[in-house]
PDB file of N, CA and C in Angstrom:
ATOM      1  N   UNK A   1      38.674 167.397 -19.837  1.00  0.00           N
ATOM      2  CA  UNK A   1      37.482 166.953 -20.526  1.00  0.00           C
ATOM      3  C   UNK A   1      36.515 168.138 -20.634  1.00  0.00           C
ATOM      4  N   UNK A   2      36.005 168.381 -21.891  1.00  0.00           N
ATOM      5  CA  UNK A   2      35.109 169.111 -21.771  1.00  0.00           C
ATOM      6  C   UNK A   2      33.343 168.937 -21.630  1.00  0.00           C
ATOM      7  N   UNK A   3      32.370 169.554 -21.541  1.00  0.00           N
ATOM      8  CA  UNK A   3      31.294 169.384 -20.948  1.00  0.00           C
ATOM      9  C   UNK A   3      30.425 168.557 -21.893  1.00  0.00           C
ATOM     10  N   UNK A   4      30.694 168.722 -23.275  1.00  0.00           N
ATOM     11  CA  UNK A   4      30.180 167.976 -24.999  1.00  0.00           C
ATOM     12  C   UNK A   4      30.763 166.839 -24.317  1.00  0.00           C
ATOM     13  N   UNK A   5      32.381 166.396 -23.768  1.00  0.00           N
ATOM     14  CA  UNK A   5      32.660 165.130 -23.926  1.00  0.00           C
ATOM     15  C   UNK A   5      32.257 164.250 -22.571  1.00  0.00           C
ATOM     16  N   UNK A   6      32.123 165.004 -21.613  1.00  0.00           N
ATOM     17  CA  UNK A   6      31.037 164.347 -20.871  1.00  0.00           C
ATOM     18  C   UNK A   6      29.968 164.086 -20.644  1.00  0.00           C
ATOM     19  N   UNK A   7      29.294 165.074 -22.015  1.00  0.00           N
ATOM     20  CA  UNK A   7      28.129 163.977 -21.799  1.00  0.00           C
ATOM     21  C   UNK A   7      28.120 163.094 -23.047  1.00  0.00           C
ATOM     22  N   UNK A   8      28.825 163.106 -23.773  1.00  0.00           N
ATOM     23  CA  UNK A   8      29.466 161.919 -24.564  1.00  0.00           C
ATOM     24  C   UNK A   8      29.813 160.446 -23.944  1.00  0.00           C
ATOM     25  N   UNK A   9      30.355 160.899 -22.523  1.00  0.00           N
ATOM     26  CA  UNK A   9      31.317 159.773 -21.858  1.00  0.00           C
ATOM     27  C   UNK A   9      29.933 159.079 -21.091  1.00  0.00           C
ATOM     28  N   UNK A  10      28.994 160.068 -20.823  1.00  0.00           N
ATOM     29  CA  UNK A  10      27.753 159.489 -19.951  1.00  0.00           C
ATOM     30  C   UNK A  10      27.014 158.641 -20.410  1.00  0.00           C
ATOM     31  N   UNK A  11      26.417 159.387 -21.761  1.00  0.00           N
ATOM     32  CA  UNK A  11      25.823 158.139 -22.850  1.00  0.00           C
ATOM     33  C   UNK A  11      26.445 157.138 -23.237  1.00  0.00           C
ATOM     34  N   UNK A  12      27.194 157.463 -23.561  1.00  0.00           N
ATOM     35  CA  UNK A  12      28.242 155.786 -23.946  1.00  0.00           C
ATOM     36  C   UNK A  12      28.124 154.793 -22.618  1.00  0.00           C
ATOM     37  N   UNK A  13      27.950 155.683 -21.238  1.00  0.00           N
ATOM     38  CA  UNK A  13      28.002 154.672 -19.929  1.00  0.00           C
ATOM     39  C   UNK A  13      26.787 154.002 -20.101  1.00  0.00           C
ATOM     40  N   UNK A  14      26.012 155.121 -20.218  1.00  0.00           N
ATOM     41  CA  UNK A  14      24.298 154.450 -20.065  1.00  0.00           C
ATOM     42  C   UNK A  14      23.806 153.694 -21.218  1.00  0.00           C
ATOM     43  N   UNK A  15      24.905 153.351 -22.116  1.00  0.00           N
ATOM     44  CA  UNK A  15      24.427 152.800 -23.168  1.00  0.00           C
ATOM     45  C   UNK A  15      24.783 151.189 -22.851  1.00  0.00           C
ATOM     46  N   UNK A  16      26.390 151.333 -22.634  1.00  0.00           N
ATOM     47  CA  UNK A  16      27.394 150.223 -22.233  1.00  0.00           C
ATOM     48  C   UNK A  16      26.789 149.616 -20.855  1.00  0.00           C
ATOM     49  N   UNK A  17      26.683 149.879 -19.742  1.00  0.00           N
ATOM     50  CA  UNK A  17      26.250 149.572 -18.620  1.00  0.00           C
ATOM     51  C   UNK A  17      25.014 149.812 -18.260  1.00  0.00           C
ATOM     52  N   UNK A  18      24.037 151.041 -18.279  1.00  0.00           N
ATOM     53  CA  UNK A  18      23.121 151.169 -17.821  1.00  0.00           C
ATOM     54  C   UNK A  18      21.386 150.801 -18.336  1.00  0.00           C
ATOM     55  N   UNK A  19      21.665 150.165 -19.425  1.00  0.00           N
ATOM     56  CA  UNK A  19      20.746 149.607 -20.231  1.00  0.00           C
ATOM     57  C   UNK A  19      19.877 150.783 -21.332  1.00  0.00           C
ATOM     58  N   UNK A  20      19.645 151.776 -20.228  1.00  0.00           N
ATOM     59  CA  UNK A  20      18.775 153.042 -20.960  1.00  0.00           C
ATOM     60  C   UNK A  20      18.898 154.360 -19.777  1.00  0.00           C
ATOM     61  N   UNK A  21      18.257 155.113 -20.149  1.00  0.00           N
ATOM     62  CA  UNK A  21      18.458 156.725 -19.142  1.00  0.00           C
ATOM     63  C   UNK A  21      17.006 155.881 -18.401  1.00  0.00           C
ATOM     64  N   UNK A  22      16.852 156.574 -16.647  1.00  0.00           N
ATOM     65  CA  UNK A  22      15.635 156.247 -15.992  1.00  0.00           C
ATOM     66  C   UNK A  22      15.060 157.882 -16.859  1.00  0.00           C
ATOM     67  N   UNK A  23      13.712 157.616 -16.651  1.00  0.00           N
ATOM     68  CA  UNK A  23      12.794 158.938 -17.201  1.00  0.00           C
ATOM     69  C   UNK A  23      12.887 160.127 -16.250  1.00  0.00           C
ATOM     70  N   UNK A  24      12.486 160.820 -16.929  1.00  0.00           N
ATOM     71  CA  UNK A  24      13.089 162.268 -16.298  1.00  0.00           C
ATOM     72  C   UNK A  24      13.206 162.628 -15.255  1.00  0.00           C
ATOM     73  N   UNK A  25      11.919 162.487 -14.485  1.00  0.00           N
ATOM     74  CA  UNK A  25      11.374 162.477 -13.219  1.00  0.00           C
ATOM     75  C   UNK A  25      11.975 161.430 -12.349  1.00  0.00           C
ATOM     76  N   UNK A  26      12.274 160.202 -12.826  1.00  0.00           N
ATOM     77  CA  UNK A  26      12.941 159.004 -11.780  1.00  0.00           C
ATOM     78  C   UNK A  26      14.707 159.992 -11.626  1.00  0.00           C
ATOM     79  N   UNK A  27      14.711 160.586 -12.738  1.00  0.00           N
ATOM     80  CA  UNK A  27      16.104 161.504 -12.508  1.00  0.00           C
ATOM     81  C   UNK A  27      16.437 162.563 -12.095  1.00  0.00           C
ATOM     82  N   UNK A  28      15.635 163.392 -11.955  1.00  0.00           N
ATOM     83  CA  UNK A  28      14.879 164.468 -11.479  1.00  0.00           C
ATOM     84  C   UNK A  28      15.046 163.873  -9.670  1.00  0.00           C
ATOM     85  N   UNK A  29      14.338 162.949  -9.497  1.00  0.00           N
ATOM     86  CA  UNK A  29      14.318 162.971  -7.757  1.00  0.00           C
ATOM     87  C   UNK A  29      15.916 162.005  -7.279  1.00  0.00           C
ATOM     88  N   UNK A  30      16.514 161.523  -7.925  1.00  0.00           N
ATOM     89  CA  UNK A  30      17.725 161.032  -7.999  1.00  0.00           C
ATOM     90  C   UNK A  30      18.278 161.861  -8.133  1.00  0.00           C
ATOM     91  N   UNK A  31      18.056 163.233  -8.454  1.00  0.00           N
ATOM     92  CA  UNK A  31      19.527 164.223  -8.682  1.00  0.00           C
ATOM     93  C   UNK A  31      19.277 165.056  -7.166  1.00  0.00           C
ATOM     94  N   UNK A  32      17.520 165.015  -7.084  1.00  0.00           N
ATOM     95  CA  UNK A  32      17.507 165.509  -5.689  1.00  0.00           C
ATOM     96  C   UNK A  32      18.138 164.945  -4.390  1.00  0.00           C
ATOM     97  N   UNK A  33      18.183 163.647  -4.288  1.00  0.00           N
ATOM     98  CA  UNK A  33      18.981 162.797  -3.160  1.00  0.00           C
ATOM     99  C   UNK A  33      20.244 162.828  -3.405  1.00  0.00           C
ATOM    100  N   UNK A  34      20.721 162.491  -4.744  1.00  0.00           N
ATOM    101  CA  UNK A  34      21.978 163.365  -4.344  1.00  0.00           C
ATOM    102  C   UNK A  34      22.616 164.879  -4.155  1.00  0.00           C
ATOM    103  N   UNK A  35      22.185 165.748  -4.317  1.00  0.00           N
ATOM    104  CA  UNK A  35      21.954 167.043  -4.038  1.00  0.00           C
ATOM    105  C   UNK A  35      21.884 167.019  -2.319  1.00  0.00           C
ATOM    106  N   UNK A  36      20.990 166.403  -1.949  1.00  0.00           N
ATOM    107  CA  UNK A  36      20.559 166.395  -0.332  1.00  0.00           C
ATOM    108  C   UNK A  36      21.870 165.477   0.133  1.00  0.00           C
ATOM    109  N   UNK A  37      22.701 164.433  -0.991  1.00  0.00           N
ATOM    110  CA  UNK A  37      24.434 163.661   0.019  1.00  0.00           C
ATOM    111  C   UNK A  37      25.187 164.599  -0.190  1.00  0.00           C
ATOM    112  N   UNK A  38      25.440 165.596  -0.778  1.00  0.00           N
ATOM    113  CA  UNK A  38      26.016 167.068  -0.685  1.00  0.00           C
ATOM    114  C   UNK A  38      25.833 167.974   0.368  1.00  0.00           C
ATOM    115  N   UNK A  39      24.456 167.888   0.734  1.00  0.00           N
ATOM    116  CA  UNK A  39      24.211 168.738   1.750  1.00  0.00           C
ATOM    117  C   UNK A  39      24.582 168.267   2.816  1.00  0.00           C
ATOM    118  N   UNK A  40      24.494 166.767   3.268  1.00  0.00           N
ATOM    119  CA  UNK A  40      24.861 166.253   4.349  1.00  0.00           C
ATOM    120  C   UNK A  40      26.306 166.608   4.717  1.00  0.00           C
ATOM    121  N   UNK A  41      27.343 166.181   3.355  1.00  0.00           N
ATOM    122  CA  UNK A  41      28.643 166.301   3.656  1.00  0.00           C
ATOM    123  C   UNK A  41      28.735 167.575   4.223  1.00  0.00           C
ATOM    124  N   UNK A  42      28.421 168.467   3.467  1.00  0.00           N
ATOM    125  CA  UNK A  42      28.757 169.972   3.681  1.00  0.00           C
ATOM    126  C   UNK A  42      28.365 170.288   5.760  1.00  0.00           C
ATOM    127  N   UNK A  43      27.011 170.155   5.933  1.00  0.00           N
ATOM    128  CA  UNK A  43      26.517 170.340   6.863  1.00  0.00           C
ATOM    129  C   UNK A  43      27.239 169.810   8.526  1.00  0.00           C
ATOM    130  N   UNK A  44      28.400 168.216   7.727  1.00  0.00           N
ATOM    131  CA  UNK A  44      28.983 167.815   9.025  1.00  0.00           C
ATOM    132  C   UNK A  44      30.330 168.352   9.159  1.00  0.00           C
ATOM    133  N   UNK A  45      30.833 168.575   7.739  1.00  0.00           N
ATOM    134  CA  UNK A  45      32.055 169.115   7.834  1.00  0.00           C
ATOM    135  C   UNK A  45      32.319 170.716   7.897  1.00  0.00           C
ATOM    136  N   UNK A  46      31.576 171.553   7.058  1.00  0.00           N
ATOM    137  CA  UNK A  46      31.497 172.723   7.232  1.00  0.00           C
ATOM    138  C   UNK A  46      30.295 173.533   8.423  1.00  0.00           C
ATOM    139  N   UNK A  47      29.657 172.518   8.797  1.00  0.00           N
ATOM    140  CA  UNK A  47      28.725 173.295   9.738  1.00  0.00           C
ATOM    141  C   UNK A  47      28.731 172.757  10.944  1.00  0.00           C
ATOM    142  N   UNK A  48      27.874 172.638  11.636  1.00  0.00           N
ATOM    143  CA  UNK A  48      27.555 172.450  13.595  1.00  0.00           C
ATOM    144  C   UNK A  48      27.312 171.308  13.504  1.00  0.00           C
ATOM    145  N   UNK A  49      26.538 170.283  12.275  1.00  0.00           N
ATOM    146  CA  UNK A  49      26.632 168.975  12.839  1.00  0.00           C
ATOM    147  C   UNK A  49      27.631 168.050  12.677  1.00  0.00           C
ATOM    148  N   UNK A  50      27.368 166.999  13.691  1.00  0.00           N
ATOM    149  CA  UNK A  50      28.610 166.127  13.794  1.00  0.00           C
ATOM    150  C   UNK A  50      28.102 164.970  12.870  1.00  0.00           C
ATOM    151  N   UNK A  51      29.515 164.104  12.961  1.00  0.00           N
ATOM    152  CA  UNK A  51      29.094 163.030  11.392  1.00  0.00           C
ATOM    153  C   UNK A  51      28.511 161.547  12.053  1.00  0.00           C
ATOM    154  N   UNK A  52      27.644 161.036  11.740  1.00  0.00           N
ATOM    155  CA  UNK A  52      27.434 160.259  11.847  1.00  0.00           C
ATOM    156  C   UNK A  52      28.106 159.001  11.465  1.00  0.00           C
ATOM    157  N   UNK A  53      28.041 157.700  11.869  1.00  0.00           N
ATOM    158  CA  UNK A  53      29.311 156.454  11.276  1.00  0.00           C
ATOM    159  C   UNK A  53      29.269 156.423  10.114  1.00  0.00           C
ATOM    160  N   UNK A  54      28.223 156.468   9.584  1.00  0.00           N
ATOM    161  CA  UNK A  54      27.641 156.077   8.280  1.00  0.00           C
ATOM    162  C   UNK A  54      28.024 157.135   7.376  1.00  0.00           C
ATOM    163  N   UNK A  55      28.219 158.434   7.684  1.00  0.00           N
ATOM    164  CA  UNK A  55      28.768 159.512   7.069  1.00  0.00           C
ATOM    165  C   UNK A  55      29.677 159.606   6.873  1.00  0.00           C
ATOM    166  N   UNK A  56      31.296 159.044   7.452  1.00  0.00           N
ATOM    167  CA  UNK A  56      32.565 159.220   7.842  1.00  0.00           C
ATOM    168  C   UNK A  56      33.148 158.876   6.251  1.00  0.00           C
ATOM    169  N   UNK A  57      32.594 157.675   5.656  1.00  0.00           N
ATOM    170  CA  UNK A  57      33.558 157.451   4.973  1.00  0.00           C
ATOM    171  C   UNK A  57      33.296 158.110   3.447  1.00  0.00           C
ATOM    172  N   UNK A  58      32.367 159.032   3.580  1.00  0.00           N
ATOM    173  CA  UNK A  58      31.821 159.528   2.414  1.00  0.00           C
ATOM    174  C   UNK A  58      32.716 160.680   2.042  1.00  0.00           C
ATOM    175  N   UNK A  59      33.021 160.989   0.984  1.00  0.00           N
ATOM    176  CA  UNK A  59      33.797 162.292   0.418  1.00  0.00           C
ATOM    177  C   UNK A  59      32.827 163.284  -0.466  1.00  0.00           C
ATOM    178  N   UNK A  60      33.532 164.412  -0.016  1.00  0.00           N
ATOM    179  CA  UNK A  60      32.429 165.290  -0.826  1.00  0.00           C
ATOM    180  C   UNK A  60      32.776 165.138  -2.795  1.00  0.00           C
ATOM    181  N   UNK A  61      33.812 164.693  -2.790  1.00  0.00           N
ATOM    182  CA  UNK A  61      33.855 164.783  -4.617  1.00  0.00           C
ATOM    183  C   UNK A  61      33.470 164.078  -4.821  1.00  0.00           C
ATOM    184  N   UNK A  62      32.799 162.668  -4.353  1.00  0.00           N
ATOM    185  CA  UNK A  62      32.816 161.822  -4.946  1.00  0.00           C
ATOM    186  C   UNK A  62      30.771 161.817  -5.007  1.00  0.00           C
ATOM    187  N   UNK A  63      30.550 162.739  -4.376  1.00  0.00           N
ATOM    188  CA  UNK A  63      28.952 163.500  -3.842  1.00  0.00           C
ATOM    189  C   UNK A  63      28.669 164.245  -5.355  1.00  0.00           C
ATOM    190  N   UNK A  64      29.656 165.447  -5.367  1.00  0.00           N
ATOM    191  CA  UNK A  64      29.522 166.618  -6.713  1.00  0.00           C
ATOM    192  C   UNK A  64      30.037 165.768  -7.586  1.00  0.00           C
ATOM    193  N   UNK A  65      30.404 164.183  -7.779  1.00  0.00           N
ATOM    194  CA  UNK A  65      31.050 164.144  -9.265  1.00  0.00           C
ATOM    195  C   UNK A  65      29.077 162.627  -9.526  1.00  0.00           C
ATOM    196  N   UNK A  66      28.742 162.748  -8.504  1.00  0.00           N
ATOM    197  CA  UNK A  66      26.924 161.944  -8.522  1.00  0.00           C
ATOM    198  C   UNK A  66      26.348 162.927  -9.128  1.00  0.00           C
ATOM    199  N   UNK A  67      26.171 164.331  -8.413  1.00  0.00           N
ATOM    200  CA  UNK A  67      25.209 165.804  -8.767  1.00  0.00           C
ATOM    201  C   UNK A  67      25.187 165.545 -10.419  1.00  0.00           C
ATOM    202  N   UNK A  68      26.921 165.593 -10.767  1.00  0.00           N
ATOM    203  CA  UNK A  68      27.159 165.804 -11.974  1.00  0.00           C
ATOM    204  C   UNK A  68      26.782 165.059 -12.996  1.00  0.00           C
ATOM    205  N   UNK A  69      26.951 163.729 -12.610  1.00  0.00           N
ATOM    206  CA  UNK A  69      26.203 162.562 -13.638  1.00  0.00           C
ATOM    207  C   UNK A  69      24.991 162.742 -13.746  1.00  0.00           C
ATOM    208  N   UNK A  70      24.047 162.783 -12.737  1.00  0.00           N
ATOM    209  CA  UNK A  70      22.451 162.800 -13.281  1.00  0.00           C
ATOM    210  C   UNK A  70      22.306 164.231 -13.943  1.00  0.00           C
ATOM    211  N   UNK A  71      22.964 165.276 -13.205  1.00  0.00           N
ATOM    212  CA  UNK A  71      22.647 166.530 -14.157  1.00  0.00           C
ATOM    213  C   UNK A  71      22.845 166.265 -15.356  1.00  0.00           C
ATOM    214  N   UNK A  72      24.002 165.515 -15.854  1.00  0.00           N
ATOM    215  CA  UNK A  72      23.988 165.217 -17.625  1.00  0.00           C
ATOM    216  C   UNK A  72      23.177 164.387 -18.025  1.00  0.00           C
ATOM    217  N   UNK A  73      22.875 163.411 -16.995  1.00  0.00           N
ATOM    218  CA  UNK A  73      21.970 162.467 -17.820  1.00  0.00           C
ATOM    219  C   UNK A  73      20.772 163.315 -18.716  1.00  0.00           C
ATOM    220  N   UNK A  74      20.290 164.137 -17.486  1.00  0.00           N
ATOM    221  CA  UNK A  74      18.810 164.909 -17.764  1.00  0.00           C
ATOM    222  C   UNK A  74      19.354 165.766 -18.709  1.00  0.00           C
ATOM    223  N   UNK A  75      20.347 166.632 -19.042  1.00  0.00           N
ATOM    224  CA  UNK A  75      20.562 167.216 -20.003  1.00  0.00           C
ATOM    225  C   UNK A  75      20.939 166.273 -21.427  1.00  0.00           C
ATOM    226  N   UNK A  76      21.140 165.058 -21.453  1.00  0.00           N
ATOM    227  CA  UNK A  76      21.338 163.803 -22.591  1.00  0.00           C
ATOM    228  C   UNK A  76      20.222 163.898 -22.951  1.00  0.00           C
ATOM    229  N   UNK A  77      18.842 163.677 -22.081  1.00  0.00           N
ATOM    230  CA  UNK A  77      17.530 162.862 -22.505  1.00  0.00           C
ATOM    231  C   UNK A  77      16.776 164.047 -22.576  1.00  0.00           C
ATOM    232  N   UNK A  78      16.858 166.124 -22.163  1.00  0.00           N
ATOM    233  CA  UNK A  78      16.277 166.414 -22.877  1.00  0.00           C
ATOM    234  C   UNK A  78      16.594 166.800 -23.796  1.00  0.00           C
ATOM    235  N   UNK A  79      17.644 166.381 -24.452  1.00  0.00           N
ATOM    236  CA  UNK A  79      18.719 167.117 -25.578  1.00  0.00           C
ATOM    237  C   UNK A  79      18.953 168.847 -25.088  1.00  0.00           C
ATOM    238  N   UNK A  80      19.588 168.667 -24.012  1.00  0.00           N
ATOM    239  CA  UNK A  80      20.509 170.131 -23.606  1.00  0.00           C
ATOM    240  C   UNK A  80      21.830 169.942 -23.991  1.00  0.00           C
ATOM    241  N   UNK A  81      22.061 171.173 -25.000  1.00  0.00           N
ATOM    242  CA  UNK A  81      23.905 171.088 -24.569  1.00  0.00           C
ATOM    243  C   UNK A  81      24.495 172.206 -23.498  1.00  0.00           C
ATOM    244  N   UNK A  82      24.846 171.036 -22.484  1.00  0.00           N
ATOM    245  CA  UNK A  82      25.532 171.744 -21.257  1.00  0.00           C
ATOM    246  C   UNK A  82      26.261 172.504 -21.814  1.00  0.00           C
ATOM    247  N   UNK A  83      27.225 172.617 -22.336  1.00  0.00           N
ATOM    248  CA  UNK A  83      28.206 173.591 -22.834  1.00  0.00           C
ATOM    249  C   UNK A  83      27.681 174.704 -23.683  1.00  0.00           C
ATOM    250  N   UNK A  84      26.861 175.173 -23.988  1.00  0.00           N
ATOM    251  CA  UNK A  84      26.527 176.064 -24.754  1.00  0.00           C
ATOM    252  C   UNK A  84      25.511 176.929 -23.809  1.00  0.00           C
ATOM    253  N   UNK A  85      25.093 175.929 -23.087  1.00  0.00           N
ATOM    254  CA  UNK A  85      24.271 176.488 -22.130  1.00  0.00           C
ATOM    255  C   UNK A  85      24.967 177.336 -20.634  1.00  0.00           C
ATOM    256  N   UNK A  86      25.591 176.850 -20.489  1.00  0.00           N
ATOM    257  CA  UNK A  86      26.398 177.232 -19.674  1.00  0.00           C
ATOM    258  C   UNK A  86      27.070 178.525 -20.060  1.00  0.00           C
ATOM    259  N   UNK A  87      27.888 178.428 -20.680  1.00  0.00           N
ATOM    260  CA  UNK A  87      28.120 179.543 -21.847  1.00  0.00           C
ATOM    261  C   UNK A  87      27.314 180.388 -22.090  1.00  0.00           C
ATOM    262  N   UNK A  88      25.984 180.473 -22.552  1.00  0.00           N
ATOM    263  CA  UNK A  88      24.989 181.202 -22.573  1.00  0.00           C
ATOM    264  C   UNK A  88      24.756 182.024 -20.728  1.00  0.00           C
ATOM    265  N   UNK A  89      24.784 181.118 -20.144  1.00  0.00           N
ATOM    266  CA  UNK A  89      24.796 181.707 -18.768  1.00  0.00           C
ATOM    267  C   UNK A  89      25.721 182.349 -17.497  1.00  0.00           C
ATOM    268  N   UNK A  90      26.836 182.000 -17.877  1.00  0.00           N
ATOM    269  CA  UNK A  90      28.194 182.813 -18.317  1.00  0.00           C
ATOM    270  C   UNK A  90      27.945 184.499 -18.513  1.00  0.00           C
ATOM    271  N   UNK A  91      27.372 184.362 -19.738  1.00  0.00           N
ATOM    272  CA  UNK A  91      27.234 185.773 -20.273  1.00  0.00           C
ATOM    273  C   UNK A  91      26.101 186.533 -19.781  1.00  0.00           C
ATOM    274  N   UNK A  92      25.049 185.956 -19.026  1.00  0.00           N
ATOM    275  CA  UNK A  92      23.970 186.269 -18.981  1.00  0.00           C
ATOM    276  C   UNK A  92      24.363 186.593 -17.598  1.00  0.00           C
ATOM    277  N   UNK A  93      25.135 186.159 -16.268  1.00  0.00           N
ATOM    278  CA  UNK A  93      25.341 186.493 -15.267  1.00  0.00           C
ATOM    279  C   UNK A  93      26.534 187.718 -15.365  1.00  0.00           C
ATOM    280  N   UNK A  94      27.123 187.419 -16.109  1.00  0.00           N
ATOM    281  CA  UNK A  94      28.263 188.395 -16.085  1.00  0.00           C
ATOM    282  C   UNK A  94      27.524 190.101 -16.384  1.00  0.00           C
ATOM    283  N   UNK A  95      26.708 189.886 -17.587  1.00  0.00           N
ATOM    284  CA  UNK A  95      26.175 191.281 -17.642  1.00  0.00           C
ATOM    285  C   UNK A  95      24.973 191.733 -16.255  1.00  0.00           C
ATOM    286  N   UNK A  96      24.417 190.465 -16.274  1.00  0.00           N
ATOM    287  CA  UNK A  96      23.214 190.858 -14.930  1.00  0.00           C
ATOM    288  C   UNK A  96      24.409 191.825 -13.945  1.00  0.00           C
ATOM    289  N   UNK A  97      25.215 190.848 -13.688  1.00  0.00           N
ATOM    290  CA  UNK A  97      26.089 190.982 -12.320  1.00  0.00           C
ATOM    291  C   UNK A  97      27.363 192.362 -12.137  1.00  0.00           C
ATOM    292  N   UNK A  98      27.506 192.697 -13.369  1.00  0.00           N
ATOM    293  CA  UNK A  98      28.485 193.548 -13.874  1.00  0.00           C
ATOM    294  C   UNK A  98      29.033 194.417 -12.439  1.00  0.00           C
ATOM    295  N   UNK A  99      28.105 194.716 -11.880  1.00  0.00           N
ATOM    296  CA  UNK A  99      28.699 195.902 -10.950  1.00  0.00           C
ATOM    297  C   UNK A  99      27.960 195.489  -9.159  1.00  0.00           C
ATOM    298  N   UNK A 100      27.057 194.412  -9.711  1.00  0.00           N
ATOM    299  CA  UNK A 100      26.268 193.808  -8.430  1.00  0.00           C
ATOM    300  C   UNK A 100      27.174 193.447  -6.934  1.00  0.00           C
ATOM    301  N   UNK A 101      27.373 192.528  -7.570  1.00  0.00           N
ATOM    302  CA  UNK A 101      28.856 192.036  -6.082  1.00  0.00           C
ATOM    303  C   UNK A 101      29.781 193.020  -5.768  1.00  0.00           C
ATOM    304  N   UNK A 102      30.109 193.686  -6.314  1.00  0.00           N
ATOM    305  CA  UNK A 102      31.387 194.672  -6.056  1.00  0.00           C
ATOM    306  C   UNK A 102      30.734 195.711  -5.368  1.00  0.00           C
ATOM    307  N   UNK A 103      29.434 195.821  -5.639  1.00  0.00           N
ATOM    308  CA  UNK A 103      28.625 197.089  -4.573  1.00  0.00           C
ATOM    309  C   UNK A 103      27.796 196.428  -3.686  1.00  0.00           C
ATOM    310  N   UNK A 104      28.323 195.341  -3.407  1.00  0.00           N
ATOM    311  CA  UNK A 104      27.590 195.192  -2.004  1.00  0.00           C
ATOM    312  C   UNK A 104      28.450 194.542  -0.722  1.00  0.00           C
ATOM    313  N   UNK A 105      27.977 195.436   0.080  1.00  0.00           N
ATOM    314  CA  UNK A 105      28.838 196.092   1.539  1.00  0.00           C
ATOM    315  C   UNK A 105      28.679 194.402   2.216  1.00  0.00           C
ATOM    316  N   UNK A 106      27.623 193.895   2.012  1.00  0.00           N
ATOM    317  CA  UNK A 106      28.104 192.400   2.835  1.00  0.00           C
ATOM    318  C   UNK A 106      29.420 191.558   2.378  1.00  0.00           C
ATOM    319  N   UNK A 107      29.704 192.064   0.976  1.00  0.00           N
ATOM    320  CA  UNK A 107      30.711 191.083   0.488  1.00  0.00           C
ATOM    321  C   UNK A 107      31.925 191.854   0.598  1.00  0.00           C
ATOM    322  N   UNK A 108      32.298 192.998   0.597  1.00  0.00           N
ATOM    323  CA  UNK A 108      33.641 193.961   0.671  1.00  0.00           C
ATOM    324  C   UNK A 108      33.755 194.207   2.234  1.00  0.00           C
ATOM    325  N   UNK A 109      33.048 193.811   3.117  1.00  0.00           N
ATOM    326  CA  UNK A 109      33.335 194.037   4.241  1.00  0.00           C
ATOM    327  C   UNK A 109      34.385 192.902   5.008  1.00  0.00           C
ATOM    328  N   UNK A 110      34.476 191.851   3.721  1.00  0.00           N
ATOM    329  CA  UNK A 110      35.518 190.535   4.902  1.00  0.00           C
ATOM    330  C   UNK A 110      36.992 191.182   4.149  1.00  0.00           C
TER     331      UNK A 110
END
């Protein structure tokens, strides 16, 4: 699937099921809480804390594939195209970055 057809597939959800998009800001702090069930996962499985019960049965894709829905929503309702944008930023990191990572001694040292 590409990034046009998901947010194709999103609107059609929020059209079919969700009645309307919440406003920007109600999506905006909804992309933040889920952003922060990402961090949790990450933090029990990849870091020092341990999981709580309530944490156990949670998966991290199913965390980044939440991130991903409200990120399109907000890109639906302000008319962004993810894909072009992305693309645009693609190119824009690649030239920033051209020689950045490869010369730095924290990252060639593992």
């Amino acid at each position: 699937m590409t990034i046009t057809e998901a947010q194709a597939k999103v609107d059609k959800w929020i059209k079919e099921y969700g009645v309307r998009y919440f406003d920007e800001l109600t999506n905006m702090a909804i992309l933040t809480e889920e952003v922060g069930e990402v961090a949790r996962i990450i933090s029990r499985k990849y870091g020092e804390q341990s999981f709580k019960d309530s944490d156990k049965n949670k998966e991290l894709g199913d965390e980044l594939a939440d991130v991903l829905f409200v990120l399109i929503c907000l890109a639906n309702q302000t008319g962004v195209d993810l894909e072009e944008a992305f693309a645009q930023s693609l190119k824009r990191k690649a030239k920033r970055d051209e020689e950045r990572h490869k010369n730095n001694p924290k990252l060639s040292s593992q």
